[in-house]
Protein backbone atom coordinates (compact mmCIF):
# COMPACT_ATOMS: atom_id res chain seq x y z
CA UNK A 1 11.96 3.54 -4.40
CA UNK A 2 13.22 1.87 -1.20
CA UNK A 3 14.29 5.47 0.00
CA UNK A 4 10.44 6.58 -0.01
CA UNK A 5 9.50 3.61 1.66
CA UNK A 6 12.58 3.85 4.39
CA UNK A 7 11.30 7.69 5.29
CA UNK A 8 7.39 6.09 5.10
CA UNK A 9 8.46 3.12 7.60
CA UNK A 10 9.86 6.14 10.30
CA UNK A 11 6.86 7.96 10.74
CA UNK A 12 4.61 6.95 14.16
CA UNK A 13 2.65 3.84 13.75
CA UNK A 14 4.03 2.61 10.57
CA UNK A 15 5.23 -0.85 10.57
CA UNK A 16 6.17 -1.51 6.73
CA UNK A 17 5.26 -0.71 3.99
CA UNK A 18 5.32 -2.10 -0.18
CA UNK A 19 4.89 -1.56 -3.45
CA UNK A 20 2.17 -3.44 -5.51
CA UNK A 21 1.27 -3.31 -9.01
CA UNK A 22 -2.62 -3.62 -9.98
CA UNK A 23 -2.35 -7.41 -10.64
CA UNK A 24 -0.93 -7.54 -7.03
CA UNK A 25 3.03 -8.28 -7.63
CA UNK A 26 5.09 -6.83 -5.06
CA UNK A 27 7.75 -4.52 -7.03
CA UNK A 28 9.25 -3.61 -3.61
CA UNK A 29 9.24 -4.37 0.27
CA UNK A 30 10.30 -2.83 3.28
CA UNK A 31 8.98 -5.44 5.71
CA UNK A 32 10.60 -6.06 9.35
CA UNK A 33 9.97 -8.61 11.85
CA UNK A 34 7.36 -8.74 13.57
CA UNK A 35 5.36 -8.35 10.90
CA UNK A 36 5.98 -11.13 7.77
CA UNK A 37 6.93 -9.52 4.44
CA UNK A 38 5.65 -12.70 2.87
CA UNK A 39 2.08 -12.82 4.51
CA UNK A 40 1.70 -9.01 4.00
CA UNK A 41 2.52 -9.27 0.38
CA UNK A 42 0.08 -12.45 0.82
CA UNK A 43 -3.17 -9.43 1.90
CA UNK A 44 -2.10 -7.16 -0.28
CA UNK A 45 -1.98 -9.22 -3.28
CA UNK A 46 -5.32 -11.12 -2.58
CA UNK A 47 -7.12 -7.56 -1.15
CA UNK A 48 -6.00 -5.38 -4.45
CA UNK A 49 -6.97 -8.56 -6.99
CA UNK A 50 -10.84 -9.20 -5.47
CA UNK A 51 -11.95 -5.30 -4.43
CA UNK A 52 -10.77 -4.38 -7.78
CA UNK A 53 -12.80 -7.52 -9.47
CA UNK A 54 -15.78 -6.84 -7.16
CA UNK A 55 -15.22 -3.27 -8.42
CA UNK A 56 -15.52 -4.45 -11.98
CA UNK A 57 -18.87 -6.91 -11.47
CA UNK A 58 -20.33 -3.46 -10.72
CA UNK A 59 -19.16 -1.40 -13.96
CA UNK A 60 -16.91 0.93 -11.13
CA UNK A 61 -13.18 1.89 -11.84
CA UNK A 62 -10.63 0.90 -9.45
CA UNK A 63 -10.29 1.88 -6.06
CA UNK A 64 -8.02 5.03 -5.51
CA UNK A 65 -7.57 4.55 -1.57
CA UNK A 66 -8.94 1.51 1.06
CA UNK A 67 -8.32 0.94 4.26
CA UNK A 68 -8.50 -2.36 5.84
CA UNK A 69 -9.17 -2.24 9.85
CA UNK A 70 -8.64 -5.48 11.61
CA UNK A 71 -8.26 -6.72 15.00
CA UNK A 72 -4.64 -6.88 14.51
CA UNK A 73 -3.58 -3.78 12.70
CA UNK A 74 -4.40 -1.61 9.45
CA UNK A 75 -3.51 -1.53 6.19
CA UNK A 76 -3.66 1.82 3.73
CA UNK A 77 -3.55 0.83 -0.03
CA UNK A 78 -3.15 3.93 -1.92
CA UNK A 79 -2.91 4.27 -6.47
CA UNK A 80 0.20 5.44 -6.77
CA UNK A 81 0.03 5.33 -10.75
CA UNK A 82 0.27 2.01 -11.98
CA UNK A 83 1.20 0.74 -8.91
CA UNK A 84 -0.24 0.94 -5.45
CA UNK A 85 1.46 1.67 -1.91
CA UNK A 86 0.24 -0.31 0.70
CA UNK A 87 1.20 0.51 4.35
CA UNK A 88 1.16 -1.94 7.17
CA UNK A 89 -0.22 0.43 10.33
CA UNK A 90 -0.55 0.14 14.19
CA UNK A 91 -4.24 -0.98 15.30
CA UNK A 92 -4.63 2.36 17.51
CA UNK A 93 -3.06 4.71 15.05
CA UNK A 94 -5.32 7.58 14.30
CA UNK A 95 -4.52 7.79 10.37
CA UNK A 96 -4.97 11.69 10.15
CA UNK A 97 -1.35 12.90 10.26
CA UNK A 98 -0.29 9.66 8.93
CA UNK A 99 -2.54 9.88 5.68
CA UNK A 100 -0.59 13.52 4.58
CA UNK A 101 2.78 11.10 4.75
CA UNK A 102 1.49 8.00 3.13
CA UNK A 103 -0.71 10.14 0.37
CA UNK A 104 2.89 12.61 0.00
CA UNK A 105 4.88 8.85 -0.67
CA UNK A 106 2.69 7.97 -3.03
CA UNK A 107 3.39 11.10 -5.09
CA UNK A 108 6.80 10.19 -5.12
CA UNK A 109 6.18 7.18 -6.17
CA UNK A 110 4.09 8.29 -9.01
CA UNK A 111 6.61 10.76 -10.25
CA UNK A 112 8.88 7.47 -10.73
CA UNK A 113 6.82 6.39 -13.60
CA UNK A 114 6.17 3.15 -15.14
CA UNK A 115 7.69 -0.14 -13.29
């Protein structure tokens, strides 16, 4: 899985990317400085665990695809099966060629099957 996520970290823009299950452990990282793999894991965890509760108050399944915008970058957090990729973007990226690489790594991922 750290092969998908090598190839997903060279495309424009991308600055790491993880794997996440639904309760928001990280199964894998590919993480490089600047950004910190343990602060990333830190969103992703916290971001997956409340949207998907907030989801829940409201009788709604969980969320298939969210993207976070912030001041200092984006994230993509894509169901990939029973885990979700999350990709760590550049602030000024425009996410449409980028979304047919992050939605084709999340295939792959799928087609892994259960972690």
């Amino acid at each position: 899985m750290k092969d998908i996520l090598a190839d997903l970290n060279k495309e424009v823009g991308v600055k790491g990317s993880m794997v996440v299950t639904h309760d928001g452990v990280v199964v894998t990282s590919e993480i490089a400085p600047p950004l910190n793999g343990d602060q990333v894991a830190a969103i992703a965890s916290n971001s997956i665990k409340d949207i998907n509760a907030a989801l829940g108050e409201i009788k709604a399944n969980a969320f298939s695809k969210f993207i976070f915008n912030s001041t200092f970058g984006k994230m993509v957090f894509l169901d990939s099966g029973n885990v979700y990729l999350v990709v760590a973007l550049d602030k000024h990226l425009n996410l449409d060629f980028t979304m047919l690489a992050i939605a084709s790594a999340g295939r792959r991922i799928r087609s892994k099957g259960s972690f």
